[in-house]
N, C-alpha and C. Protein backbone atom coordinates (compact mmCIF):
# COMPACT_ATOMS: atom_id res chain seq x y z
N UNK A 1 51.08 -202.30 52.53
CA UNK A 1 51.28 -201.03 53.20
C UNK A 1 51.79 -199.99 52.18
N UNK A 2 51.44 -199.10 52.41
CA UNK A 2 51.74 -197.48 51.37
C UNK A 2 52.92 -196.75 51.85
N UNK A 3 53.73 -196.35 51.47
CA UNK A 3 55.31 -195.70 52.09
C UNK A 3 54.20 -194.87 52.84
N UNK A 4 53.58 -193.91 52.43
CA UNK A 4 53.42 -192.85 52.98
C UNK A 4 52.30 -193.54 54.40
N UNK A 5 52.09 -194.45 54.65
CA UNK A 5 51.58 -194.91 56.20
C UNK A 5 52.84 -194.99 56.78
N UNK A 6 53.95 -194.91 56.14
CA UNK A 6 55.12 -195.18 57.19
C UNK A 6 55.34 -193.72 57.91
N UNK A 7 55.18 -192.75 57.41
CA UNK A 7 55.24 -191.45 58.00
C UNK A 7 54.12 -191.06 58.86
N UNK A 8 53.28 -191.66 58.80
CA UNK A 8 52.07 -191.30 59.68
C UNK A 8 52.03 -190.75 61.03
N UNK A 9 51.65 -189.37 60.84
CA UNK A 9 51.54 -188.92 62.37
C UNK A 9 50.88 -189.06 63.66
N UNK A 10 51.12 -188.85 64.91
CA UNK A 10 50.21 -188.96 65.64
C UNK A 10 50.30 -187.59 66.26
N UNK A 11 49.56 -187.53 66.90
CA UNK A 11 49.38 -186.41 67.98
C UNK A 11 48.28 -186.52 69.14
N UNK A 12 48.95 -185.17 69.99
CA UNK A 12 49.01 -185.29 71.53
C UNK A 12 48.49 -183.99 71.60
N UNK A 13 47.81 -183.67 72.32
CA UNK A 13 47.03 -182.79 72.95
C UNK A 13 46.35 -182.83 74.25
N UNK A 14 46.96 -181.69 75.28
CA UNK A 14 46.53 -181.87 76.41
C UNK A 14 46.67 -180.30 77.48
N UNK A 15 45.92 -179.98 77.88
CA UNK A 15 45.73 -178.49 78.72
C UNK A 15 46.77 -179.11 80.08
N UNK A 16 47.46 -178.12 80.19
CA UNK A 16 48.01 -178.26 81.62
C UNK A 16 47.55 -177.19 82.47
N UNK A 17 46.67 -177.28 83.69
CA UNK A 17 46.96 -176.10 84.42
C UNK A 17 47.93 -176.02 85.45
N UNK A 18 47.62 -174.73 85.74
CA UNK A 18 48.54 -174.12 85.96
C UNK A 18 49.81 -173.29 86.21
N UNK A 19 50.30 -172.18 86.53
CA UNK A 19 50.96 -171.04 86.00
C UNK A 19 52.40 -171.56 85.09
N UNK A 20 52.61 -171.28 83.80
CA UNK A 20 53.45 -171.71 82.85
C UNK A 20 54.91 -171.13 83.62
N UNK A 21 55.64 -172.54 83.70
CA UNK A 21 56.88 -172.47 84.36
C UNK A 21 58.09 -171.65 83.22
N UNK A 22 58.92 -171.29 83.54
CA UNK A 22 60.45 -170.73 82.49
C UNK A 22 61.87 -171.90 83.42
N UNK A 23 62.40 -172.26 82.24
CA UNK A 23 63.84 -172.47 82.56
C UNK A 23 64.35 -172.18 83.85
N UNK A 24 64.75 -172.09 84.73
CA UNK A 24 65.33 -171.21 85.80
C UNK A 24 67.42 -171.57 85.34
N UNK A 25 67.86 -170.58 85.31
CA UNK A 25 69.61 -170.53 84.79
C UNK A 25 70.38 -171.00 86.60
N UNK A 26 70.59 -172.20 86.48
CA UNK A 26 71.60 -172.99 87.70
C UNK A 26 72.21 -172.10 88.06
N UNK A 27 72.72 -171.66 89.69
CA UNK A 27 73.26 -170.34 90.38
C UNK A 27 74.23 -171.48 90.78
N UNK A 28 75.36 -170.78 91.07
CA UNK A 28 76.46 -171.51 92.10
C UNK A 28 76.87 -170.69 93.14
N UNK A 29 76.94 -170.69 94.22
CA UNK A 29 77.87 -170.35 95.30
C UNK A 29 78.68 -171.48 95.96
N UNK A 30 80.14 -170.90 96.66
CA UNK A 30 81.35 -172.00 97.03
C UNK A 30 81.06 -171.93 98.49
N UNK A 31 80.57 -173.42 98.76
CA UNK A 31 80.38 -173.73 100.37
C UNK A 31 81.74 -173.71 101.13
N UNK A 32 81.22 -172.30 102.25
CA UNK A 32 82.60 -172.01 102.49
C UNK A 32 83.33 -173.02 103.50
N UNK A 33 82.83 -173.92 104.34
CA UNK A 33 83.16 -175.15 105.02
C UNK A 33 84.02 -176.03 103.92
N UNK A 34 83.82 -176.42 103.17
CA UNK A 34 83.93 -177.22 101.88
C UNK A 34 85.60 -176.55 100.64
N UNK A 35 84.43 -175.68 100.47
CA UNK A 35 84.92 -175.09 99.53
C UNK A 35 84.52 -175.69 97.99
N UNK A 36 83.80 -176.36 97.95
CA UNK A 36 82.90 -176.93 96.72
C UNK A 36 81.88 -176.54 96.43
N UNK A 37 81.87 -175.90 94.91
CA UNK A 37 80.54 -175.29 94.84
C UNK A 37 79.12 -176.28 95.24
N UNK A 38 78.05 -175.06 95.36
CA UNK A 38 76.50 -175.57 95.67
C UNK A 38 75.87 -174.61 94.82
N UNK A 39 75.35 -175.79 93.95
CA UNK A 39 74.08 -175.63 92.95
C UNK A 39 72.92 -175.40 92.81
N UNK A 40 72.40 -174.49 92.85
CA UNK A 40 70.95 -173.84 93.29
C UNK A 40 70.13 -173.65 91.80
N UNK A 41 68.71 -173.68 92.14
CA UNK A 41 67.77 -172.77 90.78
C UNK A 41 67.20 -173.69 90.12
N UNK A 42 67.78 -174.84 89.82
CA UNK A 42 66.69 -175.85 89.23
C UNK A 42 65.58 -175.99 89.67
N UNK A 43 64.48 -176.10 89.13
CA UNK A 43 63.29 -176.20 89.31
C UNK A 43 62.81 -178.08 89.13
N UNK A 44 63.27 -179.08 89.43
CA UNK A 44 63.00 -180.16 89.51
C UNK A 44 61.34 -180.46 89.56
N UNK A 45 60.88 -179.98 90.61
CA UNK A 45 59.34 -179.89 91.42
C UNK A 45 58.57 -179.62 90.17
N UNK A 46 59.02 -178.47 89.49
CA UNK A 46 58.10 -177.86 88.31
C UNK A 46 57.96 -178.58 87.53
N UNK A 47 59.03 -179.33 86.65
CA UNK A 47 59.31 -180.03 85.45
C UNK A 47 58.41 -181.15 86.19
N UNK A 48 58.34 -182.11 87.23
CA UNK A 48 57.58 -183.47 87.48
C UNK A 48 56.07 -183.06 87.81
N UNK A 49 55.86 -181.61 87.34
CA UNK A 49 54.30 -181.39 87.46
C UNK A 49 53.70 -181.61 85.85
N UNK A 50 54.81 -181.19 85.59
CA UNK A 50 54.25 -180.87 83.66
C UNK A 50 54.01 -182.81 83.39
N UNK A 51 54.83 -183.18 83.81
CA UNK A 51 55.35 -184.59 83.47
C UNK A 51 54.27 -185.38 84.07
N UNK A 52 54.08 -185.10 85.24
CA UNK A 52 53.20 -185.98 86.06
C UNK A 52 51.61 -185.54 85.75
N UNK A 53 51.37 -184.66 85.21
CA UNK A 53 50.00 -184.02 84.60
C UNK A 53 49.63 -184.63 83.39
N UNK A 54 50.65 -184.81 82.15
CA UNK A 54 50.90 -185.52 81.13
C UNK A 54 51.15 -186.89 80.60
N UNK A 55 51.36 -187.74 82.05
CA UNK A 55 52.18 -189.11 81.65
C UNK A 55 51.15 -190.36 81.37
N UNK A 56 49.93 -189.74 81.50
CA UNK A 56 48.70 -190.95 81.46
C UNK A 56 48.34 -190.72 79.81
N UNK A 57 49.28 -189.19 78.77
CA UNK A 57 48.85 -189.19 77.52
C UNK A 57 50.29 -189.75 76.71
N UNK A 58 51.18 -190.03 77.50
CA UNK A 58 52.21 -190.40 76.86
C UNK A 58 51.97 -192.21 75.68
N UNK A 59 52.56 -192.29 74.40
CA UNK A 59 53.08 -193.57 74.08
C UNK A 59 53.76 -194.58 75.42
N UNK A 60 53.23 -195.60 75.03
CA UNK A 60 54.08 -196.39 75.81
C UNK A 60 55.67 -196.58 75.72
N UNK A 61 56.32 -196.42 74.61
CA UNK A 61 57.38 -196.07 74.47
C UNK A 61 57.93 -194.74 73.99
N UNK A 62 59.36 -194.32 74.29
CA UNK A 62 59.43 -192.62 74.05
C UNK A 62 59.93 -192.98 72.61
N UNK A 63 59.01 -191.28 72.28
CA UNK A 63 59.05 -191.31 70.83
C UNK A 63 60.36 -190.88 70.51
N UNK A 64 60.90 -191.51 69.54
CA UNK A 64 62.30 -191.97 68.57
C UNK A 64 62.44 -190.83 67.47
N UNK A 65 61.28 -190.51 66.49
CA UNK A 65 61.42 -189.84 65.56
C UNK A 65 61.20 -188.26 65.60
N UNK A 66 61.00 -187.55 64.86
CA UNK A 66 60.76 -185.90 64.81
C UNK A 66 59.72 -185.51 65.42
N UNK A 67 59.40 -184.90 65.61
CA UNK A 67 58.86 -183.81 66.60
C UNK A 67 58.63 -182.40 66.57
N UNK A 68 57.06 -181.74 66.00
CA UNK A 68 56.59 -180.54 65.93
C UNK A 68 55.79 -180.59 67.31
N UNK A 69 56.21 -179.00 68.03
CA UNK A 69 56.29 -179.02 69.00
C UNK A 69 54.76 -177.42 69.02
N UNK A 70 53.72 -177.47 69.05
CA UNK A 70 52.85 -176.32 69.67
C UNK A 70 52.70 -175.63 71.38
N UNK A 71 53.05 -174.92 71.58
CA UNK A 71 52.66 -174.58 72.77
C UNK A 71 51.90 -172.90 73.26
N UNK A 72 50.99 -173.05 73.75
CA UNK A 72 50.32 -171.94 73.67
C UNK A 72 50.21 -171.33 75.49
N UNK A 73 50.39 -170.71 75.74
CA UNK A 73 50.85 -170.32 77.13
C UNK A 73 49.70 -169.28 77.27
N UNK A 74 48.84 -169.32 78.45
CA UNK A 74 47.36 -168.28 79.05
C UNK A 74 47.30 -167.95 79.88
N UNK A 75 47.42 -166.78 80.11
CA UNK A 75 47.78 -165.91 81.32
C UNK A 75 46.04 -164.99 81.77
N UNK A 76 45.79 -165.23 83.32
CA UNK A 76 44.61 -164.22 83.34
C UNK A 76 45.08 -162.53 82.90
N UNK A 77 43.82 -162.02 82.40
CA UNK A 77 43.82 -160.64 82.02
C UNK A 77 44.48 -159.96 83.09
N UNK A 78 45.54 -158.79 82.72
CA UNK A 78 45.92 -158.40 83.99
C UNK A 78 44.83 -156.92 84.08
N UNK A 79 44.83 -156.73 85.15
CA UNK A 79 44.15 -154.91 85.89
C UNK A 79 43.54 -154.09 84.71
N UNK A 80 44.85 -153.93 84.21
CA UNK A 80 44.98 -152.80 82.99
C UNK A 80 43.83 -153.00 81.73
N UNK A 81 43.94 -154.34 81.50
CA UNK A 81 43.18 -154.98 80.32
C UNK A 81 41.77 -155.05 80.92
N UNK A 82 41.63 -155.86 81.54
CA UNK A 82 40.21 -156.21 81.89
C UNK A 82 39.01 -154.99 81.48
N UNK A 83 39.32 -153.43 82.06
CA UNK A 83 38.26 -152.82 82.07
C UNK A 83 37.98 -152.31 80.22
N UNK A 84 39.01 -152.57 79.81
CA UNK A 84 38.94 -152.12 78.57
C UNK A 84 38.81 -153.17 77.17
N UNK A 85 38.50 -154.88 78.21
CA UNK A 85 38.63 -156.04 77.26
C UNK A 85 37.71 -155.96 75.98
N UNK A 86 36.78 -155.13 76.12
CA UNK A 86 35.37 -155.40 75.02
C UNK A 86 35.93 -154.65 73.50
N UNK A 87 37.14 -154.01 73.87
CA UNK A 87 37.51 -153.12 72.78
C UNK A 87 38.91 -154.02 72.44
N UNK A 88 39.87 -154.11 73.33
CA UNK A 88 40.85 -155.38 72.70
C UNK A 88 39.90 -156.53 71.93
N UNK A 89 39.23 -157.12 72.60
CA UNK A 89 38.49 -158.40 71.87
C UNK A 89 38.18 -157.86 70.17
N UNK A 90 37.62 -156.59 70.32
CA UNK A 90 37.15 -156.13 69.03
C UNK A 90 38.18 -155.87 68.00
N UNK A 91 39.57 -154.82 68.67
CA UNK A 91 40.74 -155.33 67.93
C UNK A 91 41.37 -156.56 67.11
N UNK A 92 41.46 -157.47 68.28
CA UNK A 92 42.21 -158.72 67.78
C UNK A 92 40.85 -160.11 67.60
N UNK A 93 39.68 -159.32 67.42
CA UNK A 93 38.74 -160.18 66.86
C UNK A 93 38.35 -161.81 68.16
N UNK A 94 39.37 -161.33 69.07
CA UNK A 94 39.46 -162.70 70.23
C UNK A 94 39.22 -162.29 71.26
N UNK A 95 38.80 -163.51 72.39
CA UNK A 95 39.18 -162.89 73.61
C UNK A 95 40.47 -163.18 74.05
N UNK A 96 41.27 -163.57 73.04
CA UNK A 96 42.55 -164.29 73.52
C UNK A 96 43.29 -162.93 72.77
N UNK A 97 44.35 -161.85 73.84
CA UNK A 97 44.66 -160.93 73.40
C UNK A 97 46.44 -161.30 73.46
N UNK A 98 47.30 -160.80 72.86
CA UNK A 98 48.56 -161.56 72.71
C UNK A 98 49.38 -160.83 73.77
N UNK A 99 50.33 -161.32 74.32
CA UNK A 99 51.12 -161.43 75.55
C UNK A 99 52.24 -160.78 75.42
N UNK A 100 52.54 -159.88 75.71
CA UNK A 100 54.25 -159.15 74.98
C UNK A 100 54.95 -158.80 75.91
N UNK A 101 54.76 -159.03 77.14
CA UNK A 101 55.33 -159.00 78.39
C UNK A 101 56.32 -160.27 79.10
N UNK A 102 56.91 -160.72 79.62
CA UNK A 102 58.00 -161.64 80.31
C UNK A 102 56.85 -162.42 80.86
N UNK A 103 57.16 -163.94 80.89
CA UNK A 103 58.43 -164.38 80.69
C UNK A 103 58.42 -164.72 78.99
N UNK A 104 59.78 -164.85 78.79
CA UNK A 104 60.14 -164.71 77.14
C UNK A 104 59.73 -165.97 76.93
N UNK A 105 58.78 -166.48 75.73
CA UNK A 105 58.37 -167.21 74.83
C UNK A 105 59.70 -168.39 74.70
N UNK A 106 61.04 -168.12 74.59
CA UNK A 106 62.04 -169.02 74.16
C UNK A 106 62.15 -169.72 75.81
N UNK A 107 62.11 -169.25 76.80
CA UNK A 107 62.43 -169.44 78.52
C UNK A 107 61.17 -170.57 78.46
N UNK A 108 59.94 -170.29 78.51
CA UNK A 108 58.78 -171.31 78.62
C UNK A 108 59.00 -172.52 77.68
N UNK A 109 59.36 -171.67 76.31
CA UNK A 109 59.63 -173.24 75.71
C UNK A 109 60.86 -174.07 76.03
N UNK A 110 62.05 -174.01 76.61
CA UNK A 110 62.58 -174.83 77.00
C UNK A 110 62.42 -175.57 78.33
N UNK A 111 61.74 -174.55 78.94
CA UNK A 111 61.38 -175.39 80.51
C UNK A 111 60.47 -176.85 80.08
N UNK A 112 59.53 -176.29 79.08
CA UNK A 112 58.85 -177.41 78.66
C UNK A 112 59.23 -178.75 77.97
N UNK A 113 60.49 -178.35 77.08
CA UNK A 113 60.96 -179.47 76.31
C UNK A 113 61.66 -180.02 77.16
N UNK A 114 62.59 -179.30 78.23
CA UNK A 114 63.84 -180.02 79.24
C UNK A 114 62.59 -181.36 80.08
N UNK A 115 61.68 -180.54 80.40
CA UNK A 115 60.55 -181.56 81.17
C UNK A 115 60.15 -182.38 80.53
N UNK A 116 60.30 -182.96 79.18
CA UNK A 116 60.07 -183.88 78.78
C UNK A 116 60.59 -184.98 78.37
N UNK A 117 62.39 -184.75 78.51
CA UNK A 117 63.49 -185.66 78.18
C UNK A 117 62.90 -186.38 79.14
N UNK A 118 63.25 -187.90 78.09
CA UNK A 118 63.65 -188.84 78.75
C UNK A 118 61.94 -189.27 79.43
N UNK A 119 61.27 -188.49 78.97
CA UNK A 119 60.02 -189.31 79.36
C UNK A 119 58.59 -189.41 77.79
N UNK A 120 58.74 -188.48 76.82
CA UNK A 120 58.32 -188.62 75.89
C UNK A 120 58.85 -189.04 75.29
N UNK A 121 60.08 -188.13 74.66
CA UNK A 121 61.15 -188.25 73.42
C UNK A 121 62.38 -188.51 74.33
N UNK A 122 63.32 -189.34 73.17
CA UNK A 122 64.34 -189.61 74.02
C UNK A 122 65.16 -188.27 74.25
N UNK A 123 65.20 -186.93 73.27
CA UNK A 123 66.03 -186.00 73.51
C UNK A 123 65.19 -184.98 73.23
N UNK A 124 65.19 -183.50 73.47
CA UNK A 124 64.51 -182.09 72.69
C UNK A 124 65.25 -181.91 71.83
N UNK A 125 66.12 -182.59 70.92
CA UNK A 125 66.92 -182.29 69.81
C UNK A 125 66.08 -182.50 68.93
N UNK A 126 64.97 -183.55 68.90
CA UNK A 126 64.25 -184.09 67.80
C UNK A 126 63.01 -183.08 67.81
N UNK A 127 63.05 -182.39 68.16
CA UNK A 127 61.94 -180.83 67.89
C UNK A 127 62.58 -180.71 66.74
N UNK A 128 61.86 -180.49 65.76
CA UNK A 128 62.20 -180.02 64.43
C UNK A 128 61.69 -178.58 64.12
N UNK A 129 60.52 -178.49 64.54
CA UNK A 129 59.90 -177.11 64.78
C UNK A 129 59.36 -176.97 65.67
N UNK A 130 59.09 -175.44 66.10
CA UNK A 130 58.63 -175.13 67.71
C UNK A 130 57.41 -173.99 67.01
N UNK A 131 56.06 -173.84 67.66
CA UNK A 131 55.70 -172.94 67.83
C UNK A 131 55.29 -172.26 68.98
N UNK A 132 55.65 -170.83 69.31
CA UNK A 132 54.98 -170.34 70.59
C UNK A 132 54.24 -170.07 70.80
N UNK A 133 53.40 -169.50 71.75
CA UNK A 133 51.65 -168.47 71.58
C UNK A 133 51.95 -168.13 73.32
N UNK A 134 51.89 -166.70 73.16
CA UNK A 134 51.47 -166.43 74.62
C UNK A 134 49.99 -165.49 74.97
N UNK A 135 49.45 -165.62 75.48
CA UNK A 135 48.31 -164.99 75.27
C UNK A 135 47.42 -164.50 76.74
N UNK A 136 47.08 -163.39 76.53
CA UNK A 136 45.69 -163.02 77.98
C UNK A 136 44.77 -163.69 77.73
N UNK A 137 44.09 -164.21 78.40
CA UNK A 137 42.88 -165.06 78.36
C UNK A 137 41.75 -165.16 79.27
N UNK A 138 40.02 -164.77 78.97
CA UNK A 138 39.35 -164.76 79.72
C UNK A 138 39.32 -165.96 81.25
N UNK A 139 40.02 -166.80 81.12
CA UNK A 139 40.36 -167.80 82.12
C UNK A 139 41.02 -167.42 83.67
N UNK A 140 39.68 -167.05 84.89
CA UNK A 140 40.77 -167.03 85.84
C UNK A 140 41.86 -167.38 86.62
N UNK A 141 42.31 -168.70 85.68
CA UNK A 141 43.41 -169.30 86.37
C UNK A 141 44.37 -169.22 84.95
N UNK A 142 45.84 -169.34 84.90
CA UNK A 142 46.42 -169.61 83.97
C UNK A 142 46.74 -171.05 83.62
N UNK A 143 47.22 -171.43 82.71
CA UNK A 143 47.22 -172.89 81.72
C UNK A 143 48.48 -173.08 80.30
N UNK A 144 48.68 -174.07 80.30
CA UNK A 144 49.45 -174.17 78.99
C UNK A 144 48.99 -175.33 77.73
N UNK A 145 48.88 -175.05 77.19
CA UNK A 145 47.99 -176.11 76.18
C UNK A 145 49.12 -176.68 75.16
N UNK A 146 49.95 -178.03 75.56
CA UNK A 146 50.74 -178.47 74.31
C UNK A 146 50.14 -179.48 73.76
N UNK A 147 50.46 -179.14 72.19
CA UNK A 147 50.21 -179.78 71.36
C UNK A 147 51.33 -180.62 70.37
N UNK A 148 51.32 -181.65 70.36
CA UNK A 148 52.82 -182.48 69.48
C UNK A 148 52.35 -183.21 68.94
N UNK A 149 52.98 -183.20 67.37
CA UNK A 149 52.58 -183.91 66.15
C UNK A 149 54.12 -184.78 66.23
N UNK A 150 54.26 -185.73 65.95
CA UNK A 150 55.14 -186.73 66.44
C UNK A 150 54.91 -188.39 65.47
N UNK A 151 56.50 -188.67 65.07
CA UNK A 151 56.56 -189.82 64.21
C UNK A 151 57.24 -190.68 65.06
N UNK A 152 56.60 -192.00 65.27
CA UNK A 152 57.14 -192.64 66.36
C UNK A 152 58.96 -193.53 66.53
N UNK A 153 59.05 -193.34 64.95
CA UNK A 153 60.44 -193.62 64.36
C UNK A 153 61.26 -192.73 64.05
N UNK A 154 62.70 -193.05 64.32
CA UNK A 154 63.57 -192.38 63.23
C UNK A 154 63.77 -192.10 62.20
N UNK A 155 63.76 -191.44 61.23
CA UNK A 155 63.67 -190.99 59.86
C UNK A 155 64.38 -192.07 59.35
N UNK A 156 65.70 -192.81 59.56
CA UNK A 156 66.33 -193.51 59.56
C UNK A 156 65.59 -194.57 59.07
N UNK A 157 65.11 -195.35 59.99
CA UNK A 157 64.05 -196.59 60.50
C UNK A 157 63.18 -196.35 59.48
N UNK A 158 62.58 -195.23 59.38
CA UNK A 158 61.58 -195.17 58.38
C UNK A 158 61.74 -195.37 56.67
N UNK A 159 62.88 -194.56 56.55
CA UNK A 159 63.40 -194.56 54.98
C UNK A 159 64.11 -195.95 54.96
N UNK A 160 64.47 -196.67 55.94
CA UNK A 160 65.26 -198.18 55.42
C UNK A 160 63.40 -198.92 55.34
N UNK A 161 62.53 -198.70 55.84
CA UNK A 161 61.22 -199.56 55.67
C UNK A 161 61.06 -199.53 54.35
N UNK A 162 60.92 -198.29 53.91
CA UNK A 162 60.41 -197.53 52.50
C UNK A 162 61.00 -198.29 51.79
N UNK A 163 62.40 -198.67 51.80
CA UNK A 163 63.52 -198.84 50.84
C UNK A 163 62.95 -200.39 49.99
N UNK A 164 62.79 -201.05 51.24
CA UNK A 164 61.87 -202.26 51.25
C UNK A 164 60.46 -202.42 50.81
N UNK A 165 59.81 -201.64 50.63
CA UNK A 165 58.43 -202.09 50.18
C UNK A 165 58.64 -201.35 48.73
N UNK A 166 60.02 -200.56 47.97
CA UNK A 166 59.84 -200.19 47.04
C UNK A 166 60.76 -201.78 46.45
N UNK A 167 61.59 -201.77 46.99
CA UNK A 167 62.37 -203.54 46.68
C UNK A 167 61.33 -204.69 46.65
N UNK A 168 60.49 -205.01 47.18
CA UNK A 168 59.60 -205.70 47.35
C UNK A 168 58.63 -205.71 45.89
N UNK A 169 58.37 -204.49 45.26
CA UNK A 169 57.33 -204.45 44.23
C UNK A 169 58.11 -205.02 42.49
């Protein structure tokens, strides 16, 4: 074996439809019977769509090591755009015209990584890099397309292998 098969990547690629979820920030109000707060705003439902759309592309075990994270978010053309798309397209050379409107790029990407603890990777800490993309798109429905390049080990795990096949020679 070659050190460098020990780093070997894999990757994941898969379209989700449907309208790209954001974070929602936990609300509290104090149940006045009680007097103990009640926790509102999580989006539970959302996160087991991303999950449950995705889980037939998952490893059989959750991945351990680093994690580059793509996500490209497609929104239909709104009103404004449409009648004037033939000249954006010509602008930005695409029909995919870029998105500069809410929800914020950082909000989508964590809804997405929180939805994946504990069922891909053991944590979203092991994102090492993130990229965003939000975009208008000739598509009448909207979609999110992630893409993850992913080492199935700990860097750890990996450099004690290495250590060994250079001991070994």
């Amino acid at each position: 074996m070659n050190i460098k098969d020990l780093a070997k990547k894999h990757v994941l690629e898969v379209a989700v439809p449907g309208k790209p979820d954001t974070k929602k920030r936990p609300r509290a109000v104090i149940n006045p019977k009680t007097g103990k707060p009640i926790v509102y705003g999580i989006d539970g439902f959302a996160e087991n769509r991303v999950v449950s759309y995705m889980k037939s592309h998952f490893p059989a075990e959750l991945v351990q090591g680093p994690v580059h994270l793509f996500l490209t978010f497609v929104y239909p053309y709104p009103g404004w755009l449409r009648k004037d798309i033939k000249i954006y397209e010509e602008i930005f050379g695409s029909p995919y015209i870029p998105k500069t409107s809410t929800p914020d790029g950082d909000n989508l990407m964590k809804f997405t990584k929180d939805s994946m603890n504990k069922f891909f990777w053991k944590d979203d800490s092991q994102v090492y890099r993130e990229v965003i993309e939000k975009y208008y798109g000739p598509d009448p429905d909207p979609y999110t397309i992630i893409k993850i390049e992913y080492l199935l080990e700990p860097i750890k795990d990996i450099g004690a292998k290495a250590k060994k096949l250079i001991n070994k020679k």
